[in-house]
N, C-alpha and C. Protein backbone atom coordinates (compact mmCIF):
# COMPACT_ATOMS: atom_id res chain seq x y z
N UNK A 1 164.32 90.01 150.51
CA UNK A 1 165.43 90.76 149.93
C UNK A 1 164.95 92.09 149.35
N UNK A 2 163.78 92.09 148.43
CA UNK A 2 163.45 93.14 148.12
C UNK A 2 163.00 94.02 149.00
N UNK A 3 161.85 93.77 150.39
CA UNK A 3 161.60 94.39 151.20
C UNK A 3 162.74 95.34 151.84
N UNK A 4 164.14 94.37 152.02
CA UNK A 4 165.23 95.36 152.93
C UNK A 4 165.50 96.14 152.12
N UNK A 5 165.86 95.53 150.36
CA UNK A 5 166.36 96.99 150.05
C UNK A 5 164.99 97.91 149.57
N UNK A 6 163.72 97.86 149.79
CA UNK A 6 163.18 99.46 149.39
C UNK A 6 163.01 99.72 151.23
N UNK A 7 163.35 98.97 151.87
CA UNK A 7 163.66 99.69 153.08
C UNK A 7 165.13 100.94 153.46
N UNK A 8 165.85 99.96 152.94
CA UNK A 8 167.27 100.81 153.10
C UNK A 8 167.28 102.37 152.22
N UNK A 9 166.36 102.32 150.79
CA UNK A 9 166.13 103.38 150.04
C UNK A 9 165.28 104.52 150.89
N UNK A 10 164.39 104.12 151.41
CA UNK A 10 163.82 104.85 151.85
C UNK A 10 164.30 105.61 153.22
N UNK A 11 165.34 104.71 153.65
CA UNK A 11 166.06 105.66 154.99
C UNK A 11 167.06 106.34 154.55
N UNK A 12 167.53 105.86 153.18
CA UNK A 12 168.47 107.10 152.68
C UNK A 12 168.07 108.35 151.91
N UNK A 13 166.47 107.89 151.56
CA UNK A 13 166.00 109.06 151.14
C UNK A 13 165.35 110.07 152.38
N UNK A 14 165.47 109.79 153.39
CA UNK A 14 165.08 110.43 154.72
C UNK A 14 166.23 111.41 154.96
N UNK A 15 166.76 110.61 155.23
CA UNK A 15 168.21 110.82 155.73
C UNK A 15 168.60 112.14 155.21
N UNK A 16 168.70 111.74 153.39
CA UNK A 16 169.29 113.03 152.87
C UNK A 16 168.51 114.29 152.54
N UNK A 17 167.04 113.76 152.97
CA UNK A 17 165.97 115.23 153.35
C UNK A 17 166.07 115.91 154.71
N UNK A 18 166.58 115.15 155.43
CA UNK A 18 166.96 115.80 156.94
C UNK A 18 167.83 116.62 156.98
N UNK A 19 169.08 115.78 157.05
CA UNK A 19 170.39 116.39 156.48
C UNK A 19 170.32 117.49 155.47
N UNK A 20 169.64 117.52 154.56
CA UNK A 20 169.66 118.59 153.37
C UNK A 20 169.17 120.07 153.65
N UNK A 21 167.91 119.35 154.20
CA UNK A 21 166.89 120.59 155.09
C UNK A 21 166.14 121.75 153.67
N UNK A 22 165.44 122.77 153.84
CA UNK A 22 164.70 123.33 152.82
C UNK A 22 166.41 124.37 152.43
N UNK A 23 165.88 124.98 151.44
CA UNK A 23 166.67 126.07 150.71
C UNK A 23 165.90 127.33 151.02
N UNK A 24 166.87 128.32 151.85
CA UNK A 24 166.23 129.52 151.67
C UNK A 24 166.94 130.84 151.01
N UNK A 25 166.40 131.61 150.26
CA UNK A 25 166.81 132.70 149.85
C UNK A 25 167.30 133.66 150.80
N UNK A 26 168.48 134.01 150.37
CA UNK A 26 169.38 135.40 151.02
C UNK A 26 169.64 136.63 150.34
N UNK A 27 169.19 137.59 150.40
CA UNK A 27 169.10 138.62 150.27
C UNK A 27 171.13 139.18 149.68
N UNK A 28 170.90 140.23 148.79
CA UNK A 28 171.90 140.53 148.38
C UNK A 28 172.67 141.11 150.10
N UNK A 29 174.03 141.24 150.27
CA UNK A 29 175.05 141.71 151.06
C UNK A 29 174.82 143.12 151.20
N UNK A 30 175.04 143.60 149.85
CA UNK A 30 174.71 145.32 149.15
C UNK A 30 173.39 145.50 148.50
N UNK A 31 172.95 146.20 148.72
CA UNK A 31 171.83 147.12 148.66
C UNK A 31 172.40 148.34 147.91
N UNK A 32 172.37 148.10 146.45
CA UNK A 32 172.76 149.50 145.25
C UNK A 32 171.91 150.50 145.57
N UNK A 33 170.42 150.35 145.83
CA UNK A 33 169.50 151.15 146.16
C UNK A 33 170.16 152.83 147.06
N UNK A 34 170.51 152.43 147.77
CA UNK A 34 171.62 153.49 148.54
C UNK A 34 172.25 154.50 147.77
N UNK A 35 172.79 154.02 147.25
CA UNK A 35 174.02 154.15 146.45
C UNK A 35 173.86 154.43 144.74
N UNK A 36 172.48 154.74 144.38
CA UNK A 36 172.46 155.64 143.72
C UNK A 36 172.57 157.05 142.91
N UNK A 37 172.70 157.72 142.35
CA UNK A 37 172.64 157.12 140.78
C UNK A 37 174.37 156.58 140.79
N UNK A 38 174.26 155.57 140.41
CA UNK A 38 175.65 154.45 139.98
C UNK A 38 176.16 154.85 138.40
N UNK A 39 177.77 155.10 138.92
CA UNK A 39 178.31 155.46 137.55
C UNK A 39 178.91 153.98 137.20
N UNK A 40 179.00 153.64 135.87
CA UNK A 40 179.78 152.32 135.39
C UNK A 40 181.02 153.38 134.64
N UNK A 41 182.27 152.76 135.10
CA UNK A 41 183.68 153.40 134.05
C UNK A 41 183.75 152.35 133.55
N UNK A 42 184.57 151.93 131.93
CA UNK A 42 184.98 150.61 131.19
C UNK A 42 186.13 150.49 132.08
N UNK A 43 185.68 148.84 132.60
CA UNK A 43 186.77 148.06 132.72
C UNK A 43 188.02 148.34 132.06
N UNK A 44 189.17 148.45 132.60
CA UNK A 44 190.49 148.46 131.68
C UNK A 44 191.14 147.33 131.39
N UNK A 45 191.50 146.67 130.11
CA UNK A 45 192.03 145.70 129.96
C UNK A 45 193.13 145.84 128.61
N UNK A 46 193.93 145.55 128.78
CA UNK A 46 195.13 145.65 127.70
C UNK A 46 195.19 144.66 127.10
N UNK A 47 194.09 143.64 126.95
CA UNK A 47 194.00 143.35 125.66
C UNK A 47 193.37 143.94 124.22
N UNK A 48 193.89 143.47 123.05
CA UNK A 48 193.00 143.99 121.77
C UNK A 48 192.00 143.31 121.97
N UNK A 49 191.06 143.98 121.12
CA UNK A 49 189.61 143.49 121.13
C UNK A 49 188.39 144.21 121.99
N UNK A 50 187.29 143.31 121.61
CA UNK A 50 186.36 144.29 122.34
C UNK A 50 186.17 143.52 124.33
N UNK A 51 186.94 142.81 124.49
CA UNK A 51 187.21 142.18 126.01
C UNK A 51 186.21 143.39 126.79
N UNK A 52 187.13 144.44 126.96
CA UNK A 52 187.23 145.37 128.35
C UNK A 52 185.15 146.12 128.20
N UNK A 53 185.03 146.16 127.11
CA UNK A 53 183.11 146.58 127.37
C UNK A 53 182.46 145.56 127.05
N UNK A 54 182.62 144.18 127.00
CA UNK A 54 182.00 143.23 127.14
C UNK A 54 182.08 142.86 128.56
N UNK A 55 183.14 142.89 129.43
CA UNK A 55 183.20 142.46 130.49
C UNK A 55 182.39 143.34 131.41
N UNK A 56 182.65 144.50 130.79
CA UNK A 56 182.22 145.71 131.82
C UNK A 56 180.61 145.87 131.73
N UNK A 57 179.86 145.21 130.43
CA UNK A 57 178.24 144.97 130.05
C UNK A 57 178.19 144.06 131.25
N UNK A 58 178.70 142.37 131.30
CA UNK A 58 178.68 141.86 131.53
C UNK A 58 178.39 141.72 133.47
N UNK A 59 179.38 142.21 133.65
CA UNK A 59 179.10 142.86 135.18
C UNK A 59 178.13 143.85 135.34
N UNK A 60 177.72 144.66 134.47
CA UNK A 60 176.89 146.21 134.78
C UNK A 60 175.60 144.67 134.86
N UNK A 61 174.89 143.75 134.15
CA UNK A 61 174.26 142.99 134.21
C UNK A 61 173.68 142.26 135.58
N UNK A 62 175.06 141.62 135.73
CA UNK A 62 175.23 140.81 137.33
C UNK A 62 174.86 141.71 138.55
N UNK A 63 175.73 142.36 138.20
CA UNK A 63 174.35 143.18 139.68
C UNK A 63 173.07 143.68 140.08
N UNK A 64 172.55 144.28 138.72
CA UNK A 64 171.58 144.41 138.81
C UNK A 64 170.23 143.43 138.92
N UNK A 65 170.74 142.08 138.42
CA UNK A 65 169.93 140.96 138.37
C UNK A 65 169.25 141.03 139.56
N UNK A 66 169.57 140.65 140.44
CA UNK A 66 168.56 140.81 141.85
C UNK A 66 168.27 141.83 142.60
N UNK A 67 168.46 142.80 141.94
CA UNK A 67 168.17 144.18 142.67
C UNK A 67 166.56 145.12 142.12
N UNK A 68 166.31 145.90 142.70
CA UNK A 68 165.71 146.39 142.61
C UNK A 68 165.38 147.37 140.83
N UNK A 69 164.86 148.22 140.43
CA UNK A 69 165.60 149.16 139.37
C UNK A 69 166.37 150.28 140.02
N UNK A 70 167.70 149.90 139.07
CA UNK A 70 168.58 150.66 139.65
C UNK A 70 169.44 151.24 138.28
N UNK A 71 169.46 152.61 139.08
CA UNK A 71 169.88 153.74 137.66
C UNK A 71 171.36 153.71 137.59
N UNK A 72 171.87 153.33 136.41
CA UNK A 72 173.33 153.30 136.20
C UNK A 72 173.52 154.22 135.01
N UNK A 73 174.76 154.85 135.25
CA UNK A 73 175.09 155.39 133.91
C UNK A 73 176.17 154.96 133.29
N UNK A 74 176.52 154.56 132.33
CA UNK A 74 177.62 154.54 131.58
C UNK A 74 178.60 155.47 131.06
N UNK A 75 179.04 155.62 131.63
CA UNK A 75 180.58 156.93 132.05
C UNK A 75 181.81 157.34 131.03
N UNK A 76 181.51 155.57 129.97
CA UNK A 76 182.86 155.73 129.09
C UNK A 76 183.84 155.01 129.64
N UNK A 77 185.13 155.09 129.18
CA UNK A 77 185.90 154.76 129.24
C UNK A 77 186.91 155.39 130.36
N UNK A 78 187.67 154.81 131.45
CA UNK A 78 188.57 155.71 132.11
C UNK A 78 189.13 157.16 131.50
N UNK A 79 190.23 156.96 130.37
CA UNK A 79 190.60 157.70 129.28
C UNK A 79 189.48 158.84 129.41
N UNK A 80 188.53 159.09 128.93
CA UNK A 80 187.52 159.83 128.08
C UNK A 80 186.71 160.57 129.59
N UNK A 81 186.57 160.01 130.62
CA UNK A 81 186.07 160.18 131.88
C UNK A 81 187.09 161.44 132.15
N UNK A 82 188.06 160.58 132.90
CA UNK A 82 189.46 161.72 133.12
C UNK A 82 189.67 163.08 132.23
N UNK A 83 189.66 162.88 131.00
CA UNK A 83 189.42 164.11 130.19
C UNK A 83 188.58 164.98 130.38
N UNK A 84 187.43 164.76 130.52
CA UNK A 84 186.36 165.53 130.84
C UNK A 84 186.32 166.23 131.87
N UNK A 85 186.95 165.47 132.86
CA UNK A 85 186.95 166.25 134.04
C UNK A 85 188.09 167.14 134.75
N UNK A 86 189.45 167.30 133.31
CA UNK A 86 190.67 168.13 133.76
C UNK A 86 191.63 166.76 134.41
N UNK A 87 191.35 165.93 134.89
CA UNK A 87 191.89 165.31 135.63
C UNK A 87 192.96 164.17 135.06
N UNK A 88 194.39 163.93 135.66
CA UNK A 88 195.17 162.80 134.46
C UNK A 88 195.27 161.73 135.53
N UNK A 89 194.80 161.08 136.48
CA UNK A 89 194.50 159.87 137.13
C UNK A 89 193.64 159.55 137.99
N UNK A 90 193.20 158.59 138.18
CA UNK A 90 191.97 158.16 139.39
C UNK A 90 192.47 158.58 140.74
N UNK A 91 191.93 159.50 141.83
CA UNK A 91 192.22 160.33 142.88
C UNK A 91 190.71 160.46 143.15
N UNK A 92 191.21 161.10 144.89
CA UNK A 92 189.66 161.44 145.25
C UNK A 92 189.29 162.36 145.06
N UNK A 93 190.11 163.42 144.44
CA UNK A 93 189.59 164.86 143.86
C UNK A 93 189.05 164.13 142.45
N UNK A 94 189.33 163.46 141.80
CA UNK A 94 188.98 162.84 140.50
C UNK A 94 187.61 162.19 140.44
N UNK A 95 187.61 161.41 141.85
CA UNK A 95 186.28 160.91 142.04
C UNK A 95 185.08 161.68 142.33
N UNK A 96 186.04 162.77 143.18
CA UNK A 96 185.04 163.72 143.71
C UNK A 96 184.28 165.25 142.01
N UNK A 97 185.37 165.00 141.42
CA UNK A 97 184.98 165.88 140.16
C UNK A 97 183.77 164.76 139.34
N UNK A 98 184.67 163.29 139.37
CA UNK A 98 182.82 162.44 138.75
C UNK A 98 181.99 163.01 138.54
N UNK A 99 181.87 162.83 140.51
CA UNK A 99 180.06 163.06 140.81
C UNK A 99 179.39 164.23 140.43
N UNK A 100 179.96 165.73 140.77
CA UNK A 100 180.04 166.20 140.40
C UNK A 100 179.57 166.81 139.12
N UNK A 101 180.08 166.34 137.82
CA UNK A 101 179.75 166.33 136.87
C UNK A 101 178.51 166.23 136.00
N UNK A 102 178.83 164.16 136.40
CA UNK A 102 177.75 163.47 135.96
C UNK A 102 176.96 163.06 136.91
N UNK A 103 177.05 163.51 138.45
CA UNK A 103 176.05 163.36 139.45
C UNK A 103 175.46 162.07 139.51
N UNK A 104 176.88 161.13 139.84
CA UNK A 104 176.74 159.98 140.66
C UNK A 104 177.00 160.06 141.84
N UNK A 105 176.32 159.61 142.23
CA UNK A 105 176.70 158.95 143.82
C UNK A 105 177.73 158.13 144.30
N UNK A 106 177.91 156.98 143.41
CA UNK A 106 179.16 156.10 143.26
C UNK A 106 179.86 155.50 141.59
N UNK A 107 180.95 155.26 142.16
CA UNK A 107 181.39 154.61 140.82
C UNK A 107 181.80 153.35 141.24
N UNK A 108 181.81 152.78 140.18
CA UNK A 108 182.46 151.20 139.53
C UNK A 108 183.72 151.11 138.81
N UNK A 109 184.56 150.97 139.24
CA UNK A 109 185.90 150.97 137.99
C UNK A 109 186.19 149.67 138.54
N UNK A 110 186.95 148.97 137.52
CA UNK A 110 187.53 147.52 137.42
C UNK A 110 189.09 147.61 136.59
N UNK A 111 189.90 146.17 136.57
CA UNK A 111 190.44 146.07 135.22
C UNK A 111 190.73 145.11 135.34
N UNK A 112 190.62 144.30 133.92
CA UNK A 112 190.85 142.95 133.55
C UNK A 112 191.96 142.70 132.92
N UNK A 113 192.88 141.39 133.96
CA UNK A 113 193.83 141.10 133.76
C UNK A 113 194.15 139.69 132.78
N UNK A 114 194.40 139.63 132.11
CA UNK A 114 194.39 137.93 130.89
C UNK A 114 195.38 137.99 130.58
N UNK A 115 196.04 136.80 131.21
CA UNK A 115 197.61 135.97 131.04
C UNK A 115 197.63 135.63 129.34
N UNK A 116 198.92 135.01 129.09
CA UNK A 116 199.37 134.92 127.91
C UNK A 116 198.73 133.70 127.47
N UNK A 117 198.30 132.91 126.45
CA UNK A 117 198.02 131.74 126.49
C UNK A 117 198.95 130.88 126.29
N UNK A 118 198.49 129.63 127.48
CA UNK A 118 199.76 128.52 127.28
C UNK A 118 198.94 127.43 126.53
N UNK A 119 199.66 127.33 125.15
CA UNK A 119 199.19 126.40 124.08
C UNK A 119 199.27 124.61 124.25
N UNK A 120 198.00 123.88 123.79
CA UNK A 120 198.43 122.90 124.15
C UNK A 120 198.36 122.19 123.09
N UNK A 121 200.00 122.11 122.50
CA UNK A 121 200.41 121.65 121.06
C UNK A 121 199.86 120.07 120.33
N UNK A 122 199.39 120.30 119.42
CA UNK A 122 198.58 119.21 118.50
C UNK A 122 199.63 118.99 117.53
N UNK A 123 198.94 118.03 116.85
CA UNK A 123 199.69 117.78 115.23
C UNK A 123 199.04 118.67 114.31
N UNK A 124 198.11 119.31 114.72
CA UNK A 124 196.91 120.10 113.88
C UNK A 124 198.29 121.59 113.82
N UNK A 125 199.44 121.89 114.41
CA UNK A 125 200.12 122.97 114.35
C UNK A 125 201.11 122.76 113.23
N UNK A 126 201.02 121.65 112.73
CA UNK A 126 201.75 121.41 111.56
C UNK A 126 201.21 121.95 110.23
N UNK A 127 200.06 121.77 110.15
CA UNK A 127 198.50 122.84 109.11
C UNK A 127 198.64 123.91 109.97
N UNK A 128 198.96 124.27 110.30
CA UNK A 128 198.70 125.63 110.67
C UNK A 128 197.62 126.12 111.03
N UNK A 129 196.29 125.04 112.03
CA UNK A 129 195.24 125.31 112.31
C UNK A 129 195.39 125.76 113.52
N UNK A 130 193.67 125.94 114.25
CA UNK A 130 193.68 126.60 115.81
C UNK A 130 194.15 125.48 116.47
N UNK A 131 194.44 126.32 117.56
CA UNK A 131 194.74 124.88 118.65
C UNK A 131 194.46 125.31 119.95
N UNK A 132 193.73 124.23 121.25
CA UNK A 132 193.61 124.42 122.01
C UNK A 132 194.76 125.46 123.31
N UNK A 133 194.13 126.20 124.24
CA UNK A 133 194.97 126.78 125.54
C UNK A 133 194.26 127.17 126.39
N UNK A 134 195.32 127.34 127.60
CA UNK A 134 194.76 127.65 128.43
C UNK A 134 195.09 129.12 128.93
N UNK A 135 193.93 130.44 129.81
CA UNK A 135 194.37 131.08 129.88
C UNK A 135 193.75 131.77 131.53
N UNK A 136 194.79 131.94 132.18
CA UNK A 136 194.38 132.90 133.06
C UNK A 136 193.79 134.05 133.14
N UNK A 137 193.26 134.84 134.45
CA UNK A 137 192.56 135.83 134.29
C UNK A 137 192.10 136.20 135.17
N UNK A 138 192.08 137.69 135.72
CA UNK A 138 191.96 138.37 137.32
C UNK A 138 190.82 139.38 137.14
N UNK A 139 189.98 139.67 137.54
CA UNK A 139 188.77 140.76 137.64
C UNK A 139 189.23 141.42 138.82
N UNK A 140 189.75 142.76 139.01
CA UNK A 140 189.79 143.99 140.07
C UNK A 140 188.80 144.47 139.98
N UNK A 141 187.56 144.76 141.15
CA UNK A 141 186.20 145.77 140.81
C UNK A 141 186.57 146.42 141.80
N UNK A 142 186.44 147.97 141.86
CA UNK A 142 186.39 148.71 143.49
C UNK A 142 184.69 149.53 143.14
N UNK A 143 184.26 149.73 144.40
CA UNK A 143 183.40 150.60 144.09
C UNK A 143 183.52 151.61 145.32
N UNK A 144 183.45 153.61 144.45
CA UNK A 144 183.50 154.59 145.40
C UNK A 144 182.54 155.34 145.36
N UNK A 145 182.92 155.99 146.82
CA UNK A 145 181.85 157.09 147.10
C UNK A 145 182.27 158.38 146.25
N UNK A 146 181.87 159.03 145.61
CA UNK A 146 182.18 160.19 145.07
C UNK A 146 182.23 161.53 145.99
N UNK A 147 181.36 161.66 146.65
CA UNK A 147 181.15 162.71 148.29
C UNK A 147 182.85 162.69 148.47
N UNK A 148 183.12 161.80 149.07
CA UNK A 148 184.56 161.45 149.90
C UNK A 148 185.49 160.90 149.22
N UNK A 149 185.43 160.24 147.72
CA UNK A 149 186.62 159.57 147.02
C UNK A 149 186.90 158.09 147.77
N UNK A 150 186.15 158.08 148.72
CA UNK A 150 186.80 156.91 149.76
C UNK A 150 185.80 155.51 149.00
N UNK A 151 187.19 154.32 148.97
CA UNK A 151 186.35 153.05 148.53
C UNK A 151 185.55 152.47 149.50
N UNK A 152 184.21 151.77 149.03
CA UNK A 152 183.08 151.27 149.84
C UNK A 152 183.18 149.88 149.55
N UNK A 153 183.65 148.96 148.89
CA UNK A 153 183.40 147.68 147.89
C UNK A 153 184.47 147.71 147.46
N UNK A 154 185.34 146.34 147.56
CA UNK A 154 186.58 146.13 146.07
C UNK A 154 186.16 144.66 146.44
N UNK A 155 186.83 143.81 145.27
CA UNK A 155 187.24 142.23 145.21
C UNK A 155 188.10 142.01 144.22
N UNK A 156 188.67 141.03 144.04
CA UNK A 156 189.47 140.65 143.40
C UNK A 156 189.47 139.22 143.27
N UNK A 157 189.11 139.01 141.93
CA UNK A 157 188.47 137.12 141.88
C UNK A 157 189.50 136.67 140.36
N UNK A 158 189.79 135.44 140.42
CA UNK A 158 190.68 134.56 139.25
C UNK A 158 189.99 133.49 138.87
N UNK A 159 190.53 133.52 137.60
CA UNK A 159 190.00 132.09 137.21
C UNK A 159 190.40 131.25 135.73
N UNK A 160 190.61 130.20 135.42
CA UNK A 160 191.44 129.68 134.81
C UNK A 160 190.16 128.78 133.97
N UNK A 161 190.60 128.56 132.38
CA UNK A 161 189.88 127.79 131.26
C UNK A 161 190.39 127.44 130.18
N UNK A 162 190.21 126.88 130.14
CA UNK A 162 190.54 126.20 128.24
C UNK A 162 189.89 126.55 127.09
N UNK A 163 190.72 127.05 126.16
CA UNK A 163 190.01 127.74 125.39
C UNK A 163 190.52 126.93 123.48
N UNK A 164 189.36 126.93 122.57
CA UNK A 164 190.28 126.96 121.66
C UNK A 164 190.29 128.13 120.52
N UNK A 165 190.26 128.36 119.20
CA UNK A 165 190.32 129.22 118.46
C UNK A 165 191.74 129.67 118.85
N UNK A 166 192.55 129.65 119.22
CA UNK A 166 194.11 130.05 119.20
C UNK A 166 194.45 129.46 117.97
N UNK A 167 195.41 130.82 117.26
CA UNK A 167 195.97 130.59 116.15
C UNK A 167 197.74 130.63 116.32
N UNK A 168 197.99 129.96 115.09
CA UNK A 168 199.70 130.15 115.15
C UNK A 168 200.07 131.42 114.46
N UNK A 169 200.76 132.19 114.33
CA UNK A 169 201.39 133.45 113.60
C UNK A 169 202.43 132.73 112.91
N UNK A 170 202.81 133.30 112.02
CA UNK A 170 204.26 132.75 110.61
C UNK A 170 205.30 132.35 111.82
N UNK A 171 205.34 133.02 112.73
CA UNK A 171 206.75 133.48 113.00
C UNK A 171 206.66 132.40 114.42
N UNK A 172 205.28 131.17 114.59
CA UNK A 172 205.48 130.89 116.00
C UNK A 172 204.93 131.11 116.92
N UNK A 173 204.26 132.27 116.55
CA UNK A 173 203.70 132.86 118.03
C UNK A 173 202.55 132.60 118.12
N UNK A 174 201.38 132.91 119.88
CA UNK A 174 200.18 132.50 119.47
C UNK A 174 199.63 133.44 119.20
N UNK A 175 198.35 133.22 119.55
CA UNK A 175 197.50 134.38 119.57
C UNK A 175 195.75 134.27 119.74
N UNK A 176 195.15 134.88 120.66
CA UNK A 176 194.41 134.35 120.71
C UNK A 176 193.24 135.42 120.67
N UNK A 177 192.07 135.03 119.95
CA UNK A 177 190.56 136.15 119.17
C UNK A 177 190.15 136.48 120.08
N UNK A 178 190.13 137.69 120.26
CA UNK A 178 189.64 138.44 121.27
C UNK A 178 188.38 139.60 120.46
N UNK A 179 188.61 139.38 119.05
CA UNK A 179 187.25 140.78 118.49
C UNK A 179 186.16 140.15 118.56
N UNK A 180 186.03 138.64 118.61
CA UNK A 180 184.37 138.14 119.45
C UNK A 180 184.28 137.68 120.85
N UNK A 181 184.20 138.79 121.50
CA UNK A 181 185.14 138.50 123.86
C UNK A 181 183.80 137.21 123.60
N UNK A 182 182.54 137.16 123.51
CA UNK A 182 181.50 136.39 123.76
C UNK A 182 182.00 134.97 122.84
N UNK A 183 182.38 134.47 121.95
CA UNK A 183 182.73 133.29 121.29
C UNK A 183 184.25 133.21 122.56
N UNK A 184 185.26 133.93 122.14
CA UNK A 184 186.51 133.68 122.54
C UNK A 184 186.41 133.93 123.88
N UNK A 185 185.93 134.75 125.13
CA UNK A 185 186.48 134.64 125.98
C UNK A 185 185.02 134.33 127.33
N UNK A 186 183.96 133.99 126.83
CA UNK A 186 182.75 134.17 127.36
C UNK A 186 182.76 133.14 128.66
N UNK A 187 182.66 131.99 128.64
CA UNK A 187 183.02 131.41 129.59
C UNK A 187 183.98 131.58 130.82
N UNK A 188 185.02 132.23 130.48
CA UNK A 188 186.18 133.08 131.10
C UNK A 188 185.31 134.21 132.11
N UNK A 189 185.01 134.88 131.28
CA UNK A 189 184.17 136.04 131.89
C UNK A 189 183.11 135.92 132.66
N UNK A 190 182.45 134.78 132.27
CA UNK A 190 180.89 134.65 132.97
C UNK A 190 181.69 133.82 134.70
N UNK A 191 182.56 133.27 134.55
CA UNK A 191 183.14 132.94 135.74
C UNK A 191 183.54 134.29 136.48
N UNK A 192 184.55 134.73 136.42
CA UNK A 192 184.90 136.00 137.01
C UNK A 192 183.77 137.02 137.25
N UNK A 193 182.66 137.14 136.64
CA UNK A 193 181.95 138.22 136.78
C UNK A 193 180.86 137.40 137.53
N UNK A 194 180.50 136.51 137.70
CA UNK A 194 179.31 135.80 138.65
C UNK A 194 180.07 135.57 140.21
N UNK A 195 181.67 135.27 140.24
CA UNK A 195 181.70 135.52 141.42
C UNK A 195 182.61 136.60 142.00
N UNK A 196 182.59 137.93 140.98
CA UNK A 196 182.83 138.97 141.72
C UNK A 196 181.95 139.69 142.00
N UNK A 197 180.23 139.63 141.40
CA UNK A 197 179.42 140.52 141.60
C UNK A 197 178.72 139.33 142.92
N UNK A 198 178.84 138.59 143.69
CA UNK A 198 178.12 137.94 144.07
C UNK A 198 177.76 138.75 145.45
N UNK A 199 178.09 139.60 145.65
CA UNK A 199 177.41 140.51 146.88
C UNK A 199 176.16 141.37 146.70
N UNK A 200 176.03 141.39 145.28
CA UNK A 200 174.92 141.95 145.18
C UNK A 200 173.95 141.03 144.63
N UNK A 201 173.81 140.03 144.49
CA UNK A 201 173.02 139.04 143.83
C UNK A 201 172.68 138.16 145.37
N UNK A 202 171.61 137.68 144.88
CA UNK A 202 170.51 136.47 145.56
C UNK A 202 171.37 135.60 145.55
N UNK A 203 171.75 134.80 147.00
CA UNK A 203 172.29 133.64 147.15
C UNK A 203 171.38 132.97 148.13
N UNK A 204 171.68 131.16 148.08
CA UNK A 204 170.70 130.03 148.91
C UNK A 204 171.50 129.40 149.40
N UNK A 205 171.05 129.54 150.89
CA UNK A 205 171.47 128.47 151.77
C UNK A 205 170.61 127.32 152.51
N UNK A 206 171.03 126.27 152.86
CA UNK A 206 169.69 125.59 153.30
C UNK A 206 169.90 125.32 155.29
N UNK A 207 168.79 125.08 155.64
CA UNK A 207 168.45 125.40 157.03
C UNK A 207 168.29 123.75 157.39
C-alpha cells in the first residue's frame, strides 16, 4: 500500500514538472530607451486628495522597474504644463510645444477615474463609525510622440476592491479618505498600475 502510493506521488510529481516545463523571462513589449527623454504629466483625477500624484509616482515607478536607466521628467500637472506653453488643451500643436520646451521626446498623460463608494452598511453606522465599501476605478495612460503629437501607447485597465475607513457625514452621506491615497486607496492603485504598465515590465512564461 505504501509502495503504490509513493509511487502514484512520484508520477504526479513528474507529471506536473513536464507539464509545467522551466519559466523563462520575457523581455519588456516597449523599450523606453527609444523614446527618450520621457516627460511624466500628473495623472488627472477629480478626486480630493493627494490620489492623482500618488498614482502618477506610482506608475512613473512601474515602468521603469525593468528597464534600463531611463530619464524622466516630471512636467507638473496638466493645468500648469498647458500654461506654460500658451496652450488651453491637449492637441498636437500642444504636444508638439511640450517637447519643444522641455525637450521630451514623449509624454505620459493618464486620468484616474474612482466611482462613488457603495457602502456596506453595519450596525457600527449607528456610532457613527467607518464602515466598510466598495469602489471602482479606471486608469487611462496614452503615451505621445511630441515630433508628430501622434499617440504611440494607450490602455485602459479597471479594477474593483474593498475598502474600509469610509466615514458617515451628519447628513448621510459617505465619504471616503483620500489625503492618505497609500493607506486609503493603495491596493486600488497598485492593481491598476501593475497591469497598465505591464508592457514595459519583465513578464514569465514557461516552455
Amino acid at each position: 500500500m505504501k509502495n503504490a502510493l509513493l509511487m502514484t506521488m512520484i508520477i504526479v510529481v513528474i507529471g506536473g514538472a513536464l507539464t509545467c516545463g522551466r519559466k523563462v523571462m520575457v523581455p519588456p513589449r516597449i523599450d523606453l530607451k527609444p523614446h527618450e527623454v520621457v516627460g511624466m504629466i500628473q495623472f488627472d483625477c477629480a478626486n480630493k486628495g493627494n490620489l492623482a500624484p500618488y498614482t502618477t509616482r506610482r506608475f512613473t515607478e512601474a515602468i521603469r522597474r525593468d528597464q534600463e536607466m531611463i530619464r524622466i521628467i516630471d512636467l507638473g500637472t496638466e493645468a500648469t504644463v498647458l500654461k506654460e506653453i500658451g496652450h488651453d488643451k491637449m492637441s498636437r500643436a500642444a504636444f508638439q510645444a511640450i517637447g519643444e520646451k522641455y525637450e521630451v521626446a514623449t509624454v505620459f498623460t493618464g486620468e484616474l477615474l474612482v466611482s462613488d463608494v457603495r457602502p456596506n452598511i453595519s450596525i457600527a453606522m449607528i456610532f457613527g463609525m467607518s464602515v466598510s465599501a466598495e469602489v471602482d476605478a479606471t486608469l487611462d495612460v496614452q503615451m505621445v510622440e511630441t515630433h508628430t503629437g501622434a499617440s504611440l501607447w494607450s490602455t485602459s485597465v479597471t479594477a474593483t476592491r474593498e475598502f474600509g475607513h469610509v466615514s458617515i457625514w451628519e447628513g448621510g452621506g459617505f465619504v471616503f479618505d483620500a489625503q492618505d491615497p497609500e493607506r486609503a486607496y493603495g491596493k486600488l492603485v497598485d492593481a491598476l498600475v501593475e497591469d497598465a504598465s505591464r508592457d514595459f515590465r519583465v513578464t514569465w512564461r514557461r516552455e
